[in-house]
PDB file of N, CA and C in Angstrom:
ATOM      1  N   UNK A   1      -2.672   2.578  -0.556  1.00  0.00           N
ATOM      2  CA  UNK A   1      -4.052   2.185  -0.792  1.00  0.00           C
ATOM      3  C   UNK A   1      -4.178   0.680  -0.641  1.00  0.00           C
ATOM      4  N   UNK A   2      -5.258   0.227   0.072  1.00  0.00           N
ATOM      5  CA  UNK A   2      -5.498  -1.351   0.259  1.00  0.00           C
ATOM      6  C   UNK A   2      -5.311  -1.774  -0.851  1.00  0.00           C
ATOM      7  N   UNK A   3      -4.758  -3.289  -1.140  1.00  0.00           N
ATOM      8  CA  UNK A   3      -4.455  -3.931  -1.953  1.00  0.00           C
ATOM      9  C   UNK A   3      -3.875  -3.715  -3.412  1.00  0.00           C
ATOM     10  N   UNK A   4      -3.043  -2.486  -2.975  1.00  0.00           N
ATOM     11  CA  UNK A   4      -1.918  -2.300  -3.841  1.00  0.00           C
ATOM     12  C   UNK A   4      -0.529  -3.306  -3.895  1.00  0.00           C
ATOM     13  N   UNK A   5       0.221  -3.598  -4.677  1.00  0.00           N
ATOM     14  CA  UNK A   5       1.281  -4.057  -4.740  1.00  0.00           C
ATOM     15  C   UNK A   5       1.170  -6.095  -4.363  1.00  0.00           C
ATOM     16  N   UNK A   6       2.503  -6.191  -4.261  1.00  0.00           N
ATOM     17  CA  UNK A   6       2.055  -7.737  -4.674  1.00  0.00           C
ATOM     18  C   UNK A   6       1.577  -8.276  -3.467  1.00  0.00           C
ATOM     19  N   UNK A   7       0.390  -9.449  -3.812  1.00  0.00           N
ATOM     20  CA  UNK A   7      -0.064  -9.971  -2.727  1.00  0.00           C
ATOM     21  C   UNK A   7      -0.465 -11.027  -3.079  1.00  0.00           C
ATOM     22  N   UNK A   8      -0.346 -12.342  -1.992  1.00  0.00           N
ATOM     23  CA  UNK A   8      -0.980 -13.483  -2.029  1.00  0.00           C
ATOM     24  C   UNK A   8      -2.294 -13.855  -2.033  1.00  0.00           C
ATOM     25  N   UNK A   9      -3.483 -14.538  -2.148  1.00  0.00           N
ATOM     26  CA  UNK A   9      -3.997 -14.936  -1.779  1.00  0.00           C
ATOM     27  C   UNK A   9      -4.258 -15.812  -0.445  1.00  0.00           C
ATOM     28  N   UNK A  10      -4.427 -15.711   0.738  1.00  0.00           N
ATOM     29  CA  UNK A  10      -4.226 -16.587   1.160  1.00  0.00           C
ATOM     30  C   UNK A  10      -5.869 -17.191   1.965  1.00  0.00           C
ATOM     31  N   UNK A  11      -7.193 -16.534   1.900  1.00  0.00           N
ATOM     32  CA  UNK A  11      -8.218 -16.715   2.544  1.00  0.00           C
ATOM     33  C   UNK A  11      -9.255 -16.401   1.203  1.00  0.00           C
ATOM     34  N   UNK A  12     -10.194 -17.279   0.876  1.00  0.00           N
ATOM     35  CA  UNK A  12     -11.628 -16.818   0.441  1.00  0.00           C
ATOM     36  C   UNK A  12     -12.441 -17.895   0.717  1.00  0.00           C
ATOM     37  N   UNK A  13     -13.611 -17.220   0.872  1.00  0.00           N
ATOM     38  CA  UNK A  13     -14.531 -17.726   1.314  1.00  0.00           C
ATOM     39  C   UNK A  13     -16.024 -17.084   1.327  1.00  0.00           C
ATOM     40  N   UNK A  14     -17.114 -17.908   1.396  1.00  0.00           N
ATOM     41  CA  UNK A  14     -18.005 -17.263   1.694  1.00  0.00           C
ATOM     42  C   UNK A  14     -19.053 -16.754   2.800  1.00  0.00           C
ATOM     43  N   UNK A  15     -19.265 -15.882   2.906  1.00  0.00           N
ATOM     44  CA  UNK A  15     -19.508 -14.997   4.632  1.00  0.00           C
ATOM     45  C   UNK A  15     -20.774 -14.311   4.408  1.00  0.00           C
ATOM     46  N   UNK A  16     -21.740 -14.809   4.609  1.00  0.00           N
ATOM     47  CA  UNK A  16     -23.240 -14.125   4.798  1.00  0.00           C
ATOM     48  C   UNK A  16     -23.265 -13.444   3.778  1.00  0.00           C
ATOM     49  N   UNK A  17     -23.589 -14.505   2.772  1.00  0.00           N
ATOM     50  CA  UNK A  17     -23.917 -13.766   0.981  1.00  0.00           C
ATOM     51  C   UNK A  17     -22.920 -12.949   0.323  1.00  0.00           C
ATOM     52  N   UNK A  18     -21.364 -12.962   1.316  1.00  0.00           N
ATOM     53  CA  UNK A  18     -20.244 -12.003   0.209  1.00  0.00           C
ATOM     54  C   UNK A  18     -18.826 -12.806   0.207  1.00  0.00           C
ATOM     55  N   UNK A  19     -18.605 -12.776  -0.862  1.00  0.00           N
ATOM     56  CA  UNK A  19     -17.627 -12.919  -1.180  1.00  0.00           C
ATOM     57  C   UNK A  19     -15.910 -12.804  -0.679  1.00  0.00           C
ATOM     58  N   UNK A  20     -15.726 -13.209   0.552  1.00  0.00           N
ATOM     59  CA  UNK A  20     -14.273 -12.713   1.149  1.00  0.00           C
ATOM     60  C   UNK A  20     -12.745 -13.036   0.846  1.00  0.00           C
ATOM     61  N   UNK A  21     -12.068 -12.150   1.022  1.00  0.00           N
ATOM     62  CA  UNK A  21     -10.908 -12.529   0.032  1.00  0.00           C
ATOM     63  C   UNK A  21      -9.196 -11.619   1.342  1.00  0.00           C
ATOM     64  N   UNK A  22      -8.377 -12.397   1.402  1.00  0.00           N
ATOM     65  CA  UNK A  22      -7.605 -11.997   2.161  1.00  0.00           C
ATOM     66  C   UNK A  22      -6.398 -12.227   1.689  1.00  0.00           C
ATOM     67  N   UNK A  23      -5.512 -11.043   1.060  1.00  0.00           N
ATOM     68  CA  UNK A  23      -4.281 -10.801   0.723  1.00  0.00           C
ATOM     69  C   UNK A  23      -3.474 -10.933   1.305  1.00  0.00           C
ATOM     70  N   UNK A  24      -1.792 -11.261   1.651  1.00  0.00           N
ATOM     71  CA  UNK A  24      -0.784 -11.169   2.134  1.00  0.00           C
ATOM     72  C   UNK A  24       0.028 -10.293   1.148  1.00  0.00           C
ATOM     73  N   UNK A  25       0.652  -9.218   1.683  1.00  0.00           N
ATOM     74  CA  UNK A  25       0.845  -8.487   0.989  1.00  0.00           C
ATOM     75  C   UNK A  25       2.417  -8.356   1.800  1.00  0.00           C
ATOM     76  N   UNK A  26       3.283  -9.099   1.688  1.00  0.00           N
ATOM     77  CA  UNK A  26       4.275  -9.050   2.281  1.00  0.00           C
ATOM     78  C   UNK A  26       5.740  -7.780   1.844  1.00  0.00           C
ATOM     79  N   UNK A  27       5.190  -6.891   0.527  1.00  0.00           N
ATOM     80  CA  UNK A  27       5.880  -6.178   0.400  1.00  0.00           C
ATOM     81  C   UNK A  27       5.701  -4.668   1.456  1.00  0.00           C
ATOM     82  N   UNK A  28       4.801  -4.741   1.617  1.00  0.00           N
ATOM     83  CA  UNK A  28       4.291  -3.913   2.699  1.00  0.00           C
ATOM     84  C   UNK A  28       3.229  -4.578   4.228  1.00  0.00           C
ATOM     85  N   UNK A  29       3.953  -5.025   4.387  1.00  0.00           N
ATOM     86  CA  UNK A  29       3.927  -6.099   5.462  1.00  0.00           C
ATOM     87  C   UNK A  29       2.343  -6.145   6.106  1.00  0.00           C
ATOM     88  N   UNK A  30       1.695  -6.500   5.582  1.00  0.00           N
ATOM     89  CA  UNK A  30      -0.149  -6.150   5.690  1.00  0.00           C
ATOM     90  C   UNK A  30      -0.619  -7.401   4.880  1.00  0.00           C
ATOM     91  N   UNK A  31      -1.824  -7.533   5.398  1.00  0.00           N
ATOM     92  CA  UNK A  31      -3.245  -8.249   5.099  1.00  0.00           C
ATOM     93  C   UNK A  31      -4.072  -7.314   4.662  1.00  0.00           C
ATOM     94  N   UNK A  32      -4.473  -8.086   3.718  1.00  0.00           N
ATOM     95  CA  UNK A  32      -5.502  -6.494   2.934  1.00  0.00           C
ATOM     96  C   UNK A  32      -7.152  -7.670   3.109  1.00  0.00           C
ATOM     97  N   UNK A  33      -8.148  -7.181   3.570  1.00  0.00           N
ATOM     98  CA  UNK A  33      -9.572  -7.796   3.112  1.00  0.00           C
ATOM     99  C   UNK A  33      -9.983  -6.687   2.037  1.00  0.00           C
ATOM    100  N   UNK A  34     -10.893  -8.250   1.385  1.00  0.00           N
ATOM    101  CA  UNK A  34     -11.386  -7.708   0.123  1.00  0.00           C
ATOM    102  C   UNK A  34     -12.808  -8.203   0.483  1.00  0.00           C
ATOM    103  N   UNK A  35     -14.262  -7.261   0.190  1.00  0.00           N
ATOM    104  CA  UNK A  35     -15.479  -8.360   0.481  1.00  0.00           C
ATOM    105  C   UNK A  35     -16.023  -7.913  -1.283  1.00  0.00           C
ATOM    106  N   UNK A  36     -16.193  -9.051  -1.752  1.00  0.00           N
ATOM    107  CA  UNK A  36     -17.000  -8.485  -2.870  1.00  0.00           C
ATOM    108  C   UNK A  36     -15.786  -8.210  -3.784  1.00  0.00           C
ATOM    109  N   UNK A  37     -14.604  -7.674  -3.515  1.00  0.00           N
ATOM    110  CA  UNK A  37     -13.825  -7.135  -4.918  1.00  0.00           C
ATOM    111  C   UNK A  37     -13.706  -5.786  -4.049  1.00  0.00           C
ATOM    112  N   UNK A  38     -14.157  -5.404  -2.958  1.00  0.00           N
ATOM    113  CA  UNK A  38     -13.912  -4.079  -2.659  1.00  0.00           C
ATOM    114  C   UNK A  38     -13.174  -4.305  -1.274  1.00  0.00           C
ATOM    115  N   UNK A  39     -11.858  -3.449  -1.479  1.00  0.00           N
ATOM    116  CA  UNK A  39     -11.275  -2.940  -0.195  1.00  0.00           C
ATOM    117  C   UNK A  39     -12.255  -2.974   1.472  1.00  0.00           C
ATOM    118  N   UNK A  40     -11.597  -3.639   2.050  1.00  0.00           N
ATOM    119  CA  UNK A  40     -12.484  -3.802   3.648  1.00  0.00           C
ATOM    120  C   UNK A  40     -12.113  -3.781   4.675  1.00  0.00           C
ATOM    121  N   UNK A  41     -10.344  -3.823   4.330  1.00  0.00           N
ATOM    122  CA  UNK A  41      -9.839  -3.587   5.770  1.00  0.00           C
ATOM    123  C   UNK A  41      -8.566  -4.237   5.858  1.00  0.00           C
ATOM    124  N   UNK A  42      -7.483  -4.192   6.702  1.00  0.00           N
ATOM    125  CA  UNK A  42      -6.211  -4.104   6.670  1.00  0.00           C
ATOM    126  C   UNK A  42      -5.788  -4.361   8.360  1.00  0.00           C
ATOM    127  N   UNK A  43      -4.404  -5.652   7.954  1.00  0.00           N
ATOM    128  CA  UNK A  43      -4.078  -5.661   8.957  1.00  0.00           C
ATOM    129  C   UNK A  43      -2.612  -5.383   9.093  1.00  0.00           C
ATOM    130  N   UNK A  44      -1.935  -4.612   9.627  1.00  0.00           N
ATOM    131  CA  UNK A  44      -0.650  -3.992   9.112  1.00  0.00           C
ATOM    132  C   UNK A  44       0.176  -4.736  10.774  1.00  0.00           C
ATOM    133  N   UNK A  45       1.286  -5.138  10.255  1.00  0.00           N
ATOM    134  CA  UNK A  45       2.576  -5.395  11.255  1.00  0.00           C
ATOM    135  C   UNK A  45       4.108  -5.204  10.782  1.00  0.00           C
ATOM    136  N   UNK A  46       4.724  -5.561  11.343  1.00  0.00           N
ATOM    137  CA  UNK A  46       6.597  -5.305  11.581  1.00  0.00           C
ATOM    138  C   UNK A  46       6.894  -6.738  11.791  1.00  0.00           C
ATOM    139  N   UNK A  47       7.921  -7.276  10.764  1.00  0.00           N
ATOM    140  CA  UNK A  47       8.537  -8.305  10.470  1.00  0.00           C
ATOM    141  C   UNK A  47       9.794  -8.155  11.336  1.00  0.00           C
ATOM    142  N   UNK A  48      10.416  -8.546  12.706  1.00  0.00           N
ATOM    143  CA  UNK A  48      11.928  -8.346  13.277  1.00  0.00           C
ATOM    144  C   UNK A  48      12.105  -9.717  13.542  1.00  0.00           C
ATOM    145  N   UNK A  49      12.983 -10.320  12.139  1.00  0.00           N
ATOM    146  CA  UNK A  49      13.074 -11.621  12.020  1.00  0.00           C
ATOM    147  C   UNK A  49      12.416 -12.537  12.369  1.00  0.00           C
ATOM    148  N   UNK A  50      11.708 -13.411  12.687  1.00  0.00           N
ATOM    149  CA  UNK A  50      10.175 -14.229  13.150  1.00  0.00           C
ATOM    150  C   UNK A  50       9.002 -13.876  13.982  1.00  0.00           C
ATOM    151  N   UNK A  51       9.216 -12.616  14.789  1.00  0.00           N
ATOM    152  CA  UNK A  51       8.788 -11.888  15.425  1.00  0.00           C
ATOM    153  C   UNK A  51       7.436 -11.103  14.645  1.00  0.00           C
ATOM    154  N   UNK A  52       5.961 -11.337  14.433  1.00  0.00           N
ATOM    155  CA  UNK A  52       5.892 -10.177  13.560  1.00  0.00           C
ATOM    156  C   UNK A  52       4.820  -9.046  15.034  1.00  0.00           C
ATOM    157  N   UNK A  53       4.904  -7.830  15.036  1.00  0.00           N
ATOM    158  CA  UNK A  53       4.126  -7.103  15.595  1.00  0.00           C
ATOM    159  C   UNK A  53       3.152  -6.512  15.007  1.00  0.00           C
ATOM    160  N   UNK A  54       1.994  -7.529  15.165  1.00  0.00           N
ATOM    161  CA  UNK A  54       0.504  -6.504  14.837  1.00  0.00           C
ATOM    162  C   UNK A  54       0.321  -5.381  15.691  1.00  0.00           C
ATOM    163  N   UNK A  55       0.461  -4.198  14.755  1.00  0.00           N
ATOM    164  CA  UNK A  55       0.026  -3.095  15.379  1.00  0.00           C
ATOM    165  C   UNK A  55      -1.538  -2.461  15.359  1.00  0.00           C
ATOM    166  N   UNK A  56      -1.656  -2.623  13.531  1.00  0.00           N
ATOM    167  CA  UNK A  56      -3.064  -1.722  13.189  1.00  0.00           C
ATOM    168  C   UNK A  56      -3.809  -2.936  12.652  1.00  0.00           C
ATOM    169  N   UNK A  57      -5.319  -3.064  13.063  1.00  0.00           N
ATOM    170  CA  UNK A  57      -6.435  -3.465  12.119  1.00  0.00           C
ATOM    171  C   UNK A  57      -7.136  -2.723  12.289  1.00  0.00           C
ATOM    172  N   UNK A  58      -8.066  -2.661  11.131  1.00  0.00           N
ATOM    173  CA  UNK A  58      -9.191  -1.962  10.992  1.00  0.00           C
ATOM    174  C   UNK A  58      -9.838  -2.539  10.055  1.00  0.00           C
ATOM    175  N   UNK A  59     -11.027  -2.344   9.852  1.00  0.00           N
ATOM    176  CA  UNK A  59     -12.015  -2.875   8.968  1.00  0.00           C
ATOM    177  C   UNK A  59     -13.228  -1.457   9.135  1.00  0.00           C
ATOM    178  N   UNK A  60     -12.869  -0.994   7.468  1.00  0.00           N
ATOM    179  CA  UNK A  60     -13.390   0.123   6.767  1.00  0.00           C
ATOM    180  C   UNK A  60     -15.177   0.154   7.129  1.00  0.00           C
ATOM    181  N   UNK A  61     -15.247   1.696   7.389  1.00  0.00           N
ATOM    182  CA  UNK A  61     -16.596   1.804   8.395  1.00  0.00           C
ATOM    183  C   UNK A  61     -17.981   1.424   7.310  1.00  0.00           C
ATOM    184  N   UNK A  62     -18.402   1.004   6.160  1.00  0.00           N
ATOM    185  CA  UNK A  62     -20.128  -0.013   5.909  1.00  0.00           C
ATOM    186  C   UNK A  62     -19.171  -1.407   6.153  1.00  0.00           C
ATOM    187  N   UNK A  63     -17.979  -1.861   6.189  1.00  0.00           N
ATOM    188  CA  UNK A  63     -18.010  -3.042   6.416  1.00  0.00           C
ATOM    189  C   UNK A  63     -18.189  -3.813   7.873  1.00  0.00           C
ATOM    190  N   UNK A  64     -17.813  -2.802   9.010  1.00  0.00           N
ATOM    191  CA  UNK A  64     -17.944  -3.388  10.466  1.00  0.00           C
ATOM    192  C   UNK A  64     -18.991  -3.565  10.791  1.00  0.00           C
ATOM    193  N   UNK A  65     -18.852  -4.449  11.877  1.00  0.00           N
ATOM    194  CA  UNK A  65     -20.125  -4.998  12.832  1.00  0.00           C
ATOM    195  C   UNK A  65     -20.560  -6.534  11.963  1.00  0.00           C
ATOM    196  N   UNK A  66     -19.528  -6.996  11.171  1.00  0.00           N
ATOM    197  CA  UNK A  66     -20.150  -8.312  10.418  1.00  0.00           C
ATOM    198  C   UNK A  66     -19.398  -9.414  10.855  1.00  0.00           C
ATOM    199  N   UNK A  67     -18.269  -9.027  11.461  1.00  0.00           N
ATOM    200  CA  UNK A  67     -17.018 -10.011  12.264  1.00  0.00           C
ATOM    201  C   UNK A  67     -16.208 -10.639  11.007  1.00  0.00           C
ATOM    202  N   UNK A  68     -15.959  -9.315  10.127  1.00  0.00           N
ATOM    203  CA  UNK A  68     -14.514  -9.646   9.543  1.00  0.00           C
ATOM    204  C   UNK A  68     -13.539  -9.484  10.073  1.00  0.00           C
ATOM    205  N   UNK A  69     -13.043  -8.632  10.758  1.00  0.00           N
ATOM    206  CA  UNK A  69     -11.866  -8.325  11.556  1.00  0.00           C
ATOM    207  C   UNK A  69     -11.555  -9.520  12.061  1.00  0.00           C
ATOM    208  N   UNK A  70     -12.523 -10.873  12.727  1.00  0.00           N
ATOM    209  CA  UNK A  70     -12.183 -11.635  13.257  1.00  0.00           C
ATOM    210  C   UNK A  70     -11.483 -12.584  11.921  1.00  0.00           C
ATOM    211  N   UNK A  71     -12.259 -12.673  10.980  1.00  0.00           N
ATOM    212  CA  UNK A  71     -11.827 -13.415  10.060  1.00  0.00           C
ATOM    213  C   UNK A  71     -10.404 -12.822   9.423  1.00  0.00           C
ATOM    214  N   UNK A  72     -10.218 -11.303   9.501  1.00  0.00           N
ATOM    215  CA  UNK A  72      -9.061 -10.702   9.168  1.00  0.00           C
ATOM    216  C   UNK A  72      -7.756 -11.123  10.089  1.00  0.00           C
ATOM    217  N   UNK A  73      -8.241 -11.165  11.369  1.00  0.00           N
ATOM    218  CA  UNK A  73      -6.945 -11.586  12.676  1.00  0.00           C
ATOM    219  C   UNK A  73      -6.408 -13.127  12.181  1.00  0.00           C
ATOM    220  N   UNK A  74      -7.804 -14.090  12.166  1.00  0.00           N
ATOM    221  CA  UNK A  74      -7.676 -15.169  12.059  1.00  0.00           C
ATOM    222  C   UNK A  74      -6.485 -15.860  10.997  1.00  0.00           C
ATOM    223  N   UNK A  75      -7.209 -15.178   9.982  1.00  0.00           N
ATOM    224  CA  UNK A  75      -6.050 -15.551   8.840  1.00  0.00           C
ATOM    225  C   UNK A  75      -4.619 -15.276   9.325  1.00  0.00           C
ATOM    226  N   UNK A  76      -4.221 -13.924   9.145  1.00  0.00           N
ATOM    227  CA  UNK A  76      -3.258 -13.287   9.650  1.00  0.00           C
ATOM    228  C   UNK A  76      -2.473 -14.335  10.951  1.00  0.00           C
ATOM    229  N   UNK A  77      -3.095 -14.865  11.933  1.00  0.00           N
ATOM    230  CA  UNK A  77      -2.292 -15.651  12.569  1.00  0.00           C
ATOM    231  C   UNK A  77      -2.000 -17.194  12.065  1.00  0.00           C
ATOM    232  N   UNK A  78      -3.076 -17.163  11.407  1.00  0.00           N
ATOM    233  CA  UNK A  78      -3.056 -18.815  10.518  1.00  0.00           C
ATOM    234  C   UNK A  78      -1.524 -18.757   9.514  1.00  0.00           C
ATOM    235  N   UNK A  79      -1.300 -17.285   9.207  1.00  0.00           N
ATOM    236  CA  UNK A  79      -0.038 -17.206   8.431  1.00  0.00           C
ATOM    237  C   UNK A  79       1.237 -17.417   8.936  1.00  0.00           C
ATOM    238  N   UNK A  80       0.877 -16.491  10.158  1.00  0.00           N
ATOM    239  CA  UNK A  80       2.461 -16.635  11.352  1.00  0.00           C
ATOM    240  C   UNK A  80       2.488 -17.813  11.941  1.00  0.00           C
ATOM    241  N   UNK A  81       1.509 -18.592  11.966  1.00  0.00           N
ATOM    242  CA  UNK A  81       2.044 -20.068  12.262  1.00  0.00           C
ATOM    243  C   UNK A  81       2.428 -20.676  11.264  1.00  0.00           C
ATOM    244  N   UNK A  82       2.155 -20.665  10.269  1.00  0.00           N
ATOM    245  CA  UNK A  82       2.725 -21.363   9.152  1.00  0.00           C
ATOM    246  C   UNK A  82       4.134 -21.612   8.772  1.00  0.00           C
ATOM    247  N   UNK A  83       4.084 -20.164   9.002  1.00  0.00           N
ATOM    248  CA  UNK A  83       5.714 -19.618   8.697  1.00  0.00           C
ATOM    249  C   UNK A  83       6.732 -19.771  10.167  1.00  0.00           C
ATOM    250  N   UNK A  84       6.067 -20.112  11.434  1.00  0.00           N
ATOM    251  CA  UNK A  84       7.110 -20.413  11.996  1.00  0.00           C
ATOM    252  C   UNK A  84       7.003 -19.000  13.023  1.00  0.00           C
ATOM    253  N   UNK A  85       6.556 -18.239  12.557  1.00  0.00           N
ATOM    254  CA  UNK A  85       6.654 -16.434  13.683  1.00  0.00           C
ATOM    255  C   UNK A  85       5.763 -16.534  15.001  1.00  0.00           C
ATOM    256  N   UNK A  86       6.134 -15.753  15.312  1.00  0.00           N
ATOM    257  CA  UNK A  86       5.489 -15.610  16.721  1.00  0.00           C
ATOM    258  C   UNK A  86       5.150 -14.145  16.898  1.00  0.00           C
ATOM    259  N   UNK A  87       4.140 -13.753  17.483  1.00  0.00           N
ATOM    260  CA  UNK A  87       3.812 -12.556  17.403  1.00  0.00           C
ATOM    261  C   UNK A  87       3.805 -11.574  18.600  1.00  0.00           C
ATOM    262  N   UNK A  88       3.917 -10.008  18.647  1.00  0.00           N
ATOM    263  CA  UNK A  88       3.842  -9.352  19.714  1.00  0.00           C
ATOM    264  C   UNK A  88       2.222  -8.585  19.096  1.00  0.00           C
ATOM    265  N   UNK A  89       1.176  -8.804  19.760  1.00  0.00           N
ATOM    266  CA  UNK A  89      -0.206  -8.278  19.975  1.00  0.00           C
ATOM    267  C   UNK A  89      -0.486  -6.566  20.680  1.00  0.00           C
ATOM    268  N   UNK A  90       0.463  -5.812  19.341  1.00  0.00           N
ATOM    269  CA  UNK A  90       0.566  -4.674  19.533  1.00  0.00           C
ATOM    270  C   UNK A  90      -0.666  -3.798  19.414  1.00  0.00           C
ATOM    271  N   UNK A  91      -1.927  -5.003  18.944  1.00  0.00           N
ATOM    272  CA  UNK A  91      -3.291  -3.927  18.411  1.00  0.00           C
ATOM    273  C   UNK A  91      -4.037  -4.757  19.301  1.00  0.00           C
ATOM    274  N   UNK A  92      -4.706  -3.710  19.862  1.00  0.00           N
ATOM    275  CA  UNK A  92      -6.076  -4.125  21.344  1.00  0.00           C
ATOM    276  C   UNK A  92      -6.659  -5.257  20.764  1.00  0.00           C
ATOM    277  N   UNK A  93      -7.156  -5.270  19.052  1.00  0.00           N
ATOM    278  CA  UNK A  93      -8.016  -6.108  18.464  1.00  0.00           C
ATOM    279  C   UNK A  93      -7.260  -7.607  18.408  1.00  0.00           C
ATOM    280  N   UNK A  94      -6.637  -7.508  17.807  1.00  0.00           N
ATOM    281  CA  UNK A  94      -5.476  -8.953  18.299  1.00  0.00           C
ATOM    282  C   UNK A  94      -5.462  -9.028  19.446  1.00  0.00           C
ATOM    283  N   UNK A  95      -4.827  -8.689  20.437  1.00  0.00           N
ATOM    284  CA  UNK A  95      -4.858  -8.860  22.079  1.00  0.00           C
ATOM    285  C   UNK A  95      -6.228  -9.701  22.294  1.00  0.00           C
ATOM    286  N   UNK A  96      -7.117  -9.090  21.793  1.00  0.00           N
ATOM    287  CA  UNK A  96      -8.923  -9.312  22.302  1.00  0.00           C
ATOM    288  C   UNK A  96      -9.100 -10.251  21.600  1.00  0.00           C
ATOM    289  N   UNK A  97      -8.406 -11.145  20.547  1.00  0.00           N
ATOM    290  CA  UNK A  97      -9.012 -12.111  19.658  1.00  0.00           C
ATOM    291  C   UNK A  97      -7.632 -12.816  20.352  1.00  0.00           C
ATOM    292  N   UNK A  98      -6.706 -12.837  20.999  1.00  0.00           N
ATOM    293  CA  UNK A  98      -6.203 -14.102  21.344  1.00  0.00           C
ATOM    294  C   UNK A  98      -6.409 -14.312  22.715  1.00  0.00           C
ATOM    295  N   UNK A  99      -7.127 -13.579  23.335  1.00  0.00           N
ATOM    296  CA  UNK A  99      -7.838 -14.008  24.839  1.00  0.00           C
ATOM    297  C   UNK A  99      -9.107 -14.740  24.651  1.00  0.00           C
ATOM    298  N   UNK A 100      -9.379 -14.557  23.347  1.00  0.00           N
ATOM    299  CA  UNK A 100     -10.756 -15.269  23.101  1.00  0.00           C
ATOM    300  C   UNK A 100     -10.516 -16.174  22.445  1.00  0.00           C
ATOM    301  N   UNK A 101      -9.747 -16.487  22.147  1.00  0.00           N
ATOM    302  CA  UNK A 101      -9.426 -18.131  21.199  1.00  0.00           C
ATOM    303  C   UNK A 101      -7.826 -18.192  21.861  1.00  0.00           C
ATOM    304  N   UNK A 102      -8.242 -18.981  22.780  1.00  0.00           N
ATOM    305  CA  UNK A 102      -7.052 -19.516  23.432  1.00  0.00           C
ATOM    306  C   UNK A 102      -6.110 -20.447  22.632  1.00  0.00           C
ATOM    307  N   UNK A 103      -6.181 -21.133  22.330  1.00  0.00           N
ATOM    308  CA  UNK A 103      -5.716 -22.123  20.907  1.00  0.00           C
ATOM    309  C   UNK A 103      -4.592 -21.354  20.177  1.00  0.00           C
ATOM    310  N   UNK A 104      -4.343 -19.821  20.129  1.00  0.00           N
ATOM    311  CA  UNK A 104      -3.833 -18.749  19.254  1.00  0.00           C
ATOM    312  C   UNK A 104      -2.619 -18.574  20.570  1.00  0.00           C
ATOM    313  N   UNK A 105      -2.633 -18.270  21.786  1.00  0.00           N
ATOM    314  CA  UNK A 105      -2.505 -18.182  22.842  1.00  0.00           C
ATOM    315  C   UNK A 105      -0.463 -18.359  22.676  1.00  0.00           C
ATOM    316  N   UNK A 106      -0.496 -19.498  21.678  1.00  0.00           N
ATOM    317  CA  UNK A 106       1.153 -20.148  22.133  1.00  0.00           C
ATOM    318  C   UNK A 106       2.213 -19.020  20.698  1.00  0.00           C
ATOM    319  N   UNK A 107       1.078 -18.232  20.246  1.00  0.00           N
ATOM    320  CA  UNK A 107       2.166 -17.591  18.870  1.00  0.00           C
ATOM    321  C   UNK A 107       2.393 -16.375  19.973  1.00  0.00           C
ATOM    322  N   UNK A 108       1.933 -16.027  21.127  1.00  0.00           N
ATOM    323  CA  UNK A 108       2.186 -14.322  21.462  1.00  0.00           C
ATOM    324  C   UNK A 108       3.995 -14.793  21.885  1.00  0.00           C
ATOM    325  N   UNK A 109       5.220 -14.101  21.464  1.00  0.00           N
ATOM    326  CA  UNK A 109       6.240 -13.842  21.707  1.00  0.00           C
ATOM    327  C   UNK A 109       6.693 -13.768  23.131  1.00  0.00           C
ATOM    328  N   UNK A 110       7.544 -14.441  23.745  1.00  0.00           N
ATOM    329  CA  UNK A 110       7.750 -14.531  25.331  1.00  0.00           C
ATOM    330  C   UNK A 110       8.383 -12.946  25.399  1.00  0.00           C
ATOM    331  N   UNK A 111       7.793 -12.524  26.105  1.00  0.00           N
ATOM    332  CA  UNK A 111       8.497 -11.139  26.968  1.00  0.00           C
ATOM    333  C   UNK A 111      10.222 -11.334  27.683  1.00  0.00           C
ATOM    334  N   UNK A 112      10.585 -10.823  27.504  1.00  0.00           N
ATOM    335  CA  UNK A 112      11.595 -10.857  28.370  1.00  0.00           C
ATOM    336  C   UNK A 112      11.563 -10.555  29.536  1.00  0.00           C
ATOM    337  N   UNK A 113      12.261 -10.584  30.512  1.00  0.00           N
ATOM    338  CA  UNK A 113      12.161 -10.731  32.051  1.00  0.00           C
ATOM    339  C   UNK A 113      12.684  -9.556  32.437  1.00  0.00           C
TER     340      UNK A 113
END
């Protein structure tokens, strides 16, 4: 269940009259959004030593169409740079938010040849 178990704080803010709130939840390797105090959506990846692979986001169906997901990706990569990771853009939605903010562009993980 979203925002079970231990989690950081690492995003709040305020977003068209609500309240946003973004967990790191590194025991289960996810970003949890919170709008309001209520569950909103989740960004789940795979830690293979600095590497992390976003696979799943989603943002829970009365919360879409408000561009949290973007604010959900955002964070989420604001973290893996922090920490040094680099990422494989295993979820279309990531893929689509680092073609659109080029700036994000240098965390995708070099492919091998």
């Amino acid at each position: 269940m979203p925002g079970q178990g231990a989690g950081i704080a690492i995003g709040h803010a305020e977003h068209m009259d609500t309240n946003i709130e973004i967990r790191h939840d590194e025991e289960h390797s996810r970003f949890d959004l919170f709008v309001d105090g209520r569950a909103a959506g989740v960004l789940e990846y795979q830690l293979d030593g600095t590497v992390a692979t976003m696979f799943h986001t989603e943002v829970f169906g009365e919360f879409g169409g408000r561009g949290l997901g973007t604010v959900l990706v955002r964070e989420a990569l604001g973290v893996a740079r922090s920490r040094g990771w680099s990422i494989v853009p295993a979820c279309w939605f990531v893929r689509d938010y680092i073609r659109a903010h080029e700036a994000d562009a240098d965390l995708v993980a070099a492919t091998p040849s």
